[in-house]
Protein backbone atom coordinates (compact mmCIF):
# COMPACT_ATOMS: atom_id res chain seq x y z
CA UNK A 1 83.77 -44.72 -59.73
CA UNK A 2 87.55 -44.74 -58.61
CA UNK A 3 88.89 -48.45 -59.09
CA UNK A 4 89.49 -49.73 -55.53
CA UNK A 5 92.92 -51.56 -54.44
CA UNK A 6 93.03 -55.28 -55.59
CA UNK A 7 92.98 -56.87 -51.76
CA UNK A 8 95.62 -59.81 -51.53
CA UNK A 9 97.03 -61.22 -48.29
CA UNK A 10 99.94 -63.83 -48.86
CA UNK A 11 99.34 -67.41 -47.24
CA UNK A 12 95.49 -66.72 -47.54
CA UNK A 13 93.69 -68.50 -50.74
CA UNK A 14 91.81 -65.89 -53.79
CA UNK A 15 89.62 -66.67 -56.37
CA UNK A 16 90.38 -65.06 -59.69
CA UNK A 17 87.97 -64.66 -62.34
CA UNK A 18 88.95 -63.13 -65.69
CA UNK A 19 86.58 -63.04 -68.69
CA UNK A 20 86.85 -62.05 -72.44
CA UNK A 21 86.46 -59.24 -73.41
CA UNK A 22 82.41 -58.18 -74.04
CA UNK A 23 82.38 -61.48 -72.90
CA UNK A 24 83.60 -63.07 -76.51
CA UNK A 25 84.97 -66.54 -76.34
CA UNK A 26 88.58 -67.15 -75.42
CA UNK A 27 88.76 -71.03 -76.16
CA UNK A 28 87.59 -72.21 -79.52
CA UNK A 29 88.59 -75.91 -79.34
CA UNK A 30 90.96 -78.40 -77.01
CA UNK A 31 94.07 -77.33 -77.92
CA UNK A 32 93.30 -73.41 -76.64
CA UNK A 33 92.32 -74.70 -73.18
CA UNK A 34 95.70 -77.16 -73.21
CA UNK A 35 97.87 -74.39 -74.23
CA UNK A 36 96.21 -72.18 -71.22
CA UNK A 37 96.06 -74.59 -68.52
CA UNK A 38 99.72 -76.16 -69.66
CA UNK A 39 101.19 -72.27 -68.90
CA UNK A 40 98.65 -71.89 -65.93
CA UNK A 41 100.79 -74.92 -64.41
CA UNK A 42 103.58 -74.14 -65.32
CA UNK A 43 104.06 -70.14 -64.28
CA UNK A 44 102.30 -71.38 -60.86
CA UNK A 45 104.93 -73.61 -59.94
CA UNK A 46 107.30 -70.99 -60.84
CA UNK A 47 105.65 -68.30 -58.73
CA UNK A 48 105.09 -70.49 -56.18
CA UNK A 49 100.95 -69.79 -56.31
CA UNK A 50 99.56 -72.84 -55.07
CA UNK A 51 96.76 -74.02 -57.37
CA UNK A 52 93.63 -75.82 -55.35
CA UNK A 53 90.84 -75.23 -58.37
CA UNK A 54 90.03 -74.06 -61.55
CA UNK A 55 87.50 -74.22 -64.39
CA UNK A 56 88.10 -72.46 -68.14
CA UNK A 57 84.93 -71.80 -69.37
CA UNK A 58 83.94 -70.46 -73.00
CA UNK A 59 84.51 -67.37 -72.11
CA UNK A 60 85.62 -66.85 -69.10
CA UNK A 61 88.46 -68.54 -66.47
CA UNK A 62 88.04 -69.58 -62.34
CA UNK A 63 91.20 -70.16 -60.49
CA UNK A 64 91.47 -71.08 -56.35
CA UNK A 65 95.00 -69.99 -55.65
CA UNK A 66 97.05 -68.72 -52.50
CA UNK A 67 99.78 -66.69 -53.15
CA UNK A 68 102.65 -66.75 -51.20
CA UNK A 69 103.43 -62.96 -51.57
CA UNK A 70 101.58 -59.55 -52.18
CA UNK A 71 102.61 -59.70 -56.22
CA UNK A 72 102.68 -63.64 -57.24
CA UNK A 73 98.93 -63.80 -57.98
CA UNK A 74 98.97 -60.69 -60.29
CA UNK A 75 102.01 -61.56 -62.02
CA UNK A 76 101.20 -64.91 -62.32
CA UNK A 77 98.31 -63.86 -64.24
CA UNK A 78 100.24 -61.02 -66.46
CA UNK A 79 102.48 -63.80 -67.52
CA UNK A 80 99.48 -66.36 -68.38
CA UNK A 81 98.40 -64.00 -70.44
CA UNK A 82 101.32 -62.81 -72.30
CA UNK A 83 102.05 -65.95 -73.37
CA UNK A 84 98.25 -67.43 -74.17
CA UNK A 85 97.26 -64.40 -75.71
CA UNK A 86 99.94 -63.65 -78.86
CA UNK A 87 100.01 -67.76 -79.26
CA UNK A 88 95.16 -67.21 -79.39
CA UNK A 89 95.50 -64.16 -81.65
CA UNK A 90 98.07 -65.79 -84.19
CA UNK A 91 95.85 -68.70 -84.62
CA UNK A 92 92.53 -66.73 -85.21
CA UNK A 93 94.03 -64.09 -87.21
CA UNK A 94 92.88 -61.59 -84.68
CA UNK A 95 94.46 -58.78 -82.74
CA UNK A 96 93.91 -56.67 -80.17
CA UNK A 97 93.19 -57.75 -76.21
CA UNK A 98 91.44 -60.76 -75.14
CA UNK A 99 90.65 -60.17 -71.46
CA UNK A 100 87.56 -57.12 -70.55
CA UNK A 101 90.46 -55.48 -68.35
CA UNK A 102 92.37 -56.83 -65.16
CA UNK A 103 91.57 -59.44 -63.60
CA UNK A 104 88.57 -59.88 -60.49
CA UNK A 105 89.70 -61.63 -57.20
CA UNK A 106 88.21 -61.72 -53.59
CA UNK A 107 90.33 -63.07 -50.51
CA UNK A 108 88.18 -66.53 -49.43
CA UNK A 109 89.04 -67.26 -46.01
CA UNK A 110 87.50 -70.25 -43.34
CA UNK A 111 86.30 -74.03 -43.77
CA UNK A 112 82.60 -72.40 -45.25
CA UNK A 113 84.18 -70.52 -47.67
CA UNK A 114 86.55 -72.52 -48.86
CA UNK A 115 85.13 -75.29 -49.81
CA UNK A 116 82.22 -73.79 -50.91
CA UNK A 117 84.19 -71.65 -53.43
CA UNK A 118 85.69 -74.97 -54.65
CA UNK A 119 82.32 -76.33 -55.41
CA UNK A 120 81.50 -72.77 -56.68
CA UNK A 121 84.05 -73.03 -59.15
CA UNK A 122 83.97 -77.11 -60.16
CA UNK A 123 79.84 -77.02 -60.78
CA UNK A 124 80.07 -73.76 -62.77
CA UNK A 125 79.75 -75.87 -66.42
CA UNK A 126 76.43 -77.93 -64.69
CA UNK A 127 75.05 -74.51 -63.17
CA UNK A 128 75.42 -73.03 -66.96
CA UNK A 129 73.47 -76.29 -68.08
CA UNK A 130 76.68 -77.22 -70.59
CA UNK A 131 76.25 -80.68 -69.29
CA UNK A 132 74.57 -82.96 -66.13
CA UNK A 133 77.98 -84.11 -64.76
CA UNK A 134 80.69 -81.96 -63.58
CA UNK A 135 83.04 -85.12 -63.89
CA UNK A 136 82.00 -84.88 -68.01
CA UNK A 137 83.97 -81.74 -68.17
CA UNK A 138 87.43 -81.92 -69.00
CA UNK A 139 88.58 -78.51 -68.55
CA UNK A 140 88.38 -77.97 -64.56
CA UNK A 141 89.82 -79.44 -61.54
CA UNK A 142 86.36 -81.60 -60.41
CA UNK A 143 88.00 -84.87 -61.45
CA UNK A 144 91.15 -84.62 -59.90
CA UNK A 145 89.92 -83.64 -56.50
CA UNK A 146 87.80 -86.16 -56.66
CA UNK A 147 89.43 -89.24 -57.46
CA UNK A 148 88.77 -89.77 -60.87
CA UNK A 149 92.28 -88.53 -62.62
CA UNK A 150 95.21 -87.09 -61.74
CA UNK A 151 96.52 -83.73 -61.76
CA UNK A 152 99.36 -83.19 -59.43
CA UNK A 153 99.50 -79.35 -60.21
CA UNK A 154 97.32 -79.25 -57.27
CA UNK A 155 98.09 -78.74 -53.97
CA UNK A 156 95.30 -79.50 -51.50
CA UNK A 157 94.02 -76.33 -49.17
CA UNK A 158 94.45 -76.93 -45.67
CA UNK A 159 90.84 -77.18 -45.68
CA UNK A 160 90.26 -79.51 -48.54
CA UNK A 161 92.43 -81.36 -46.50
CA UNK A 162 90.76 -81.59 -43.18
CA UNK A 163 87.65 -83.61 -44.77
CA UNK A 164 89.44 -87.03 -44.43
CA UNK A 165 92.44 -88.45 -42.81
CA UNK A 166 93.76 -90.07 -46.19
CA UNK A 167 92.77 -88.77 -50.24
CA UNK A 168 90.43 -91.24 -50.47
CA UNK A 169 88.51 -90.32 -47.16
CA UNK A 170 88.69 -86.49 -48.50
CA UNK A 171 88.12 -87.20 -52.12
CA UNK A 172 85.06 -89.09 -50.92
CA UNK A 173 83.58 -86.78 -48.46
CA UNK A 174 84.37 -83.74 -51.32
CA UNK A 175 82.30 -85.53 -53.75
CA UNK A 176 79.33 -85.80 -51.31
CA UNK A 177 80.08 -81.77 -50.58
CA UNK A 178 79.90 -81.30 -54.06
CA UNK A 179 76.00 -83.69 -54.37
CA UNK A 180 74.86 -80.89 -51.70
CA UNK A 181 73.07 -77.30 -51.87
CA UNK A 182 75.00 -74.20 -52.05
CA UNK A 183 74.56 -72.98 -48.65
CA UNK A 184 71.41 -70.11 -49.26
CA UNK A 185 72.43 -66.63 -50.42
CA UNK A 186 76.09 -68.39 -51.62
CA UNK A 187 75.48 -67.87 -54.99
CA UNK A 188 75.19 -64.20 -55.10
CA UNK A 189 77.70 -63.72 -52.07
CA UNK A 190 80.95 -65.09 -53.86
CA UNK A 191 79.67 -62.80 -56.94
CA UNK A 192 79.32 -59.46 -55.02
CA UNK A 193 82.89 -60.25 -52.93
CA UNK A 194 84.35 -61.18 -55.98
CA UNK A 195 83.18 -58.52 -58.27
CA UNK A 196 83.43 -56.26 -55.65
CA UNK A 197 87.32 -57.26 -54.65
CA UNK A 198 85.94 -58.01 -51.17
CA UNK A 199 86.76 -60.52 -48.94
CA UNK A 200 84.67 -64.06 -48.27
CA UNK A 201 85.82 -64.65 -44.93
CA UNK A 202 84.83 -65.01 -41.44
CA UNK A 203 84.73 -62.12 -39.22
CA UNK A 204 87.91 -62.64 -37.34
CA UNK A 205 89.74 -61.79 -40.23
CA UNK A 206 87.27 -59.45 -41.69
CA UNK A 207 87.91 -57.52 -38.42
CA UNK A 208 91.75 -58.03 -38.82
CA UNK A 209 91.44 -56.58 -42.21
CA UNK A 210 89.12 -53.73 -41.42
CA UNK A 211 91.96 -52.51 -38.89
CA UNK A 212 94.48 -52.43 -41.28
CA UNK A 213 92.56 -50.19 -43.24
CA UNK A 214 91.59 -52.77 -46.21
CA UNK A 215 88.31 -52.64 -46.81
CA UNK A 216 86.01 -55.01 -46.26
CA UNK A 217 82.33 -54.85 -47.72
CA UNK A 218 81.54 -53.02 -50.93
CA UNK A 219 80.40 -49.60 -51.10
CA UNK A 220 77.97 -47.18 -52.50
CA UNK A 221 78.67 -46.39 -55.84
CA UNK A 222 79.86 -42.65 -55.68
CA UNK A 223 81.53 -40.13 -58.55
CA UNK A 224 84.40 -40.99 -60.13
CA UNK A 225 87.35 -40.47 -58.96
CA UNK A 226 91.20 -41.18 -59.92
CA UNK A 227 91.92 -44.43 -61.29
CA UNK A 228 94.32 -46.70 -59.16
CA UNK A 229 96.91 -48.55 -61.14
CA UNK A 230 95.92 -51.79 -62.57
CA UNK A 231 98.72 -53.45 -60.31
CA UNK A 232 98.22 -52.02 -56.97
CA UNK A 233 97.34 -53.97 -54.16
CA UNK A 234 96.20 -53.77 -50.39
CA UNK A 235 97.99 -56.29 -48.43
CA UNK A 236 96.67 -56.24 -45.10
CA UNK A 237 100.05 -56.93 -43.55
CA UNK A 238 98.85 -58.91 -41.14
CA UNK A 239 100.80 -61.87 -38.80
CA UNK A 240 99.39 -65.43 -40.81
């Protein structure tokens, strides 16, 4: 099946999933997830990708991010991954690539999607039973949004930051989001979008999007066609 366009719209939040290859683990121990999130932080701030969540799992890495232009996001990730990459193969005497391939994003998009793709993200070590607590994990944003450490790396999304009118009103109210139910059917939604390089958004913009030709729910699977560079991206040029 051809590879579709990677769909990225500056000013408007993604969630990025990228996972090791055949799914092989790409932290061993501590100091592999502080050398990725130190150069996560750092290469964000310096491609101006505004951070709002992330998790590093075994094998696999969550990020909630909005770019501020069509090619921040995917270099941002290039350069996370020349750099953690040649430092995780020297130290395991291994060579070869890491990640399955490029990277998996959707466009998230209004207050229900949002914040439920936060939560999505922060509960992902208690929904693979690695622990009861999400606030027992080190290695994701869950404490600092809410309350319990600091991490100013983060920058708040506009709706994170409708849920109080000071961080301890919103830091409250997120933890009692997070003590909730996925919304029915979330689960497998923010899977298929984000598998599937689709957006999780409202209509207005899915309609928005759909007339600038991106598209907007996946498709049948079909023959195979020519394979779109890794790079390439739909913007949806659209007035934000």
């Amino acid at each position: 099946m051809a590879r579709h366009r990677r769909l990225i719209v500056p000013g408007v939040a993604l969630h990025v999933v990228q996972r090791g290859v055949d799914r092989q683990r790409c932290f061993r121990d501590d100091a592999d997830y502080l050398v990725y999130l130190s150069s996560l932080r750092e290469l964000a701030r310096k491609k101006q990708c505004a951070v709002h969540a992330y998790c590093l799992m075994t094998n696999h890495v969550h990020v909630l991010l909005t770019p501020p232009d069509l090619s921040a996001c995917t270099d941002l990730m290039r350069d996370v991954g020349q750099r953690y990459v040649p430092y995780f193969n020297r130290r395991y005497m291994r060579t070869g690539t890491l990640w399955e391939g490029r990277f998996r994003s959707c466009v998230v998009d209004s207050r229900e999607y949002v914040l439920a793709c936060y939560r999505y993200i922060e509960l992902n070590p208690v929904r693979a039973k690695i622990l009861d607590s999400p606030l027992s994990y080190p290695w994701s944003s869950y404490g600092a949004n809410t309350g319990a450490l600091k991490d100013p790396s983060l920058t708040e999304h506009v709706e994170y930051s409708a849920l109080g009118w000071n961080s301890e009103a919103r830091q409250s109210a997120y933890r009692a989001f997070c003590d909730g139910d996925d919304p029915p059917g979330f689960l497998a939604a923010v899977r298929d979008a984000t598998n599937g390089g689709v957006p999780l958004a409202g209509e207005s913009l899915k309609t928005r999007l759909a007339m600038n030709g991106s598209r907007v729910e996946r498709g049948k699977p079909g023959p195979r066609g020519p394979r779109a560079p890794d790079e390439e991206v739909i913007s949806g040029e659209l007035e934000f």
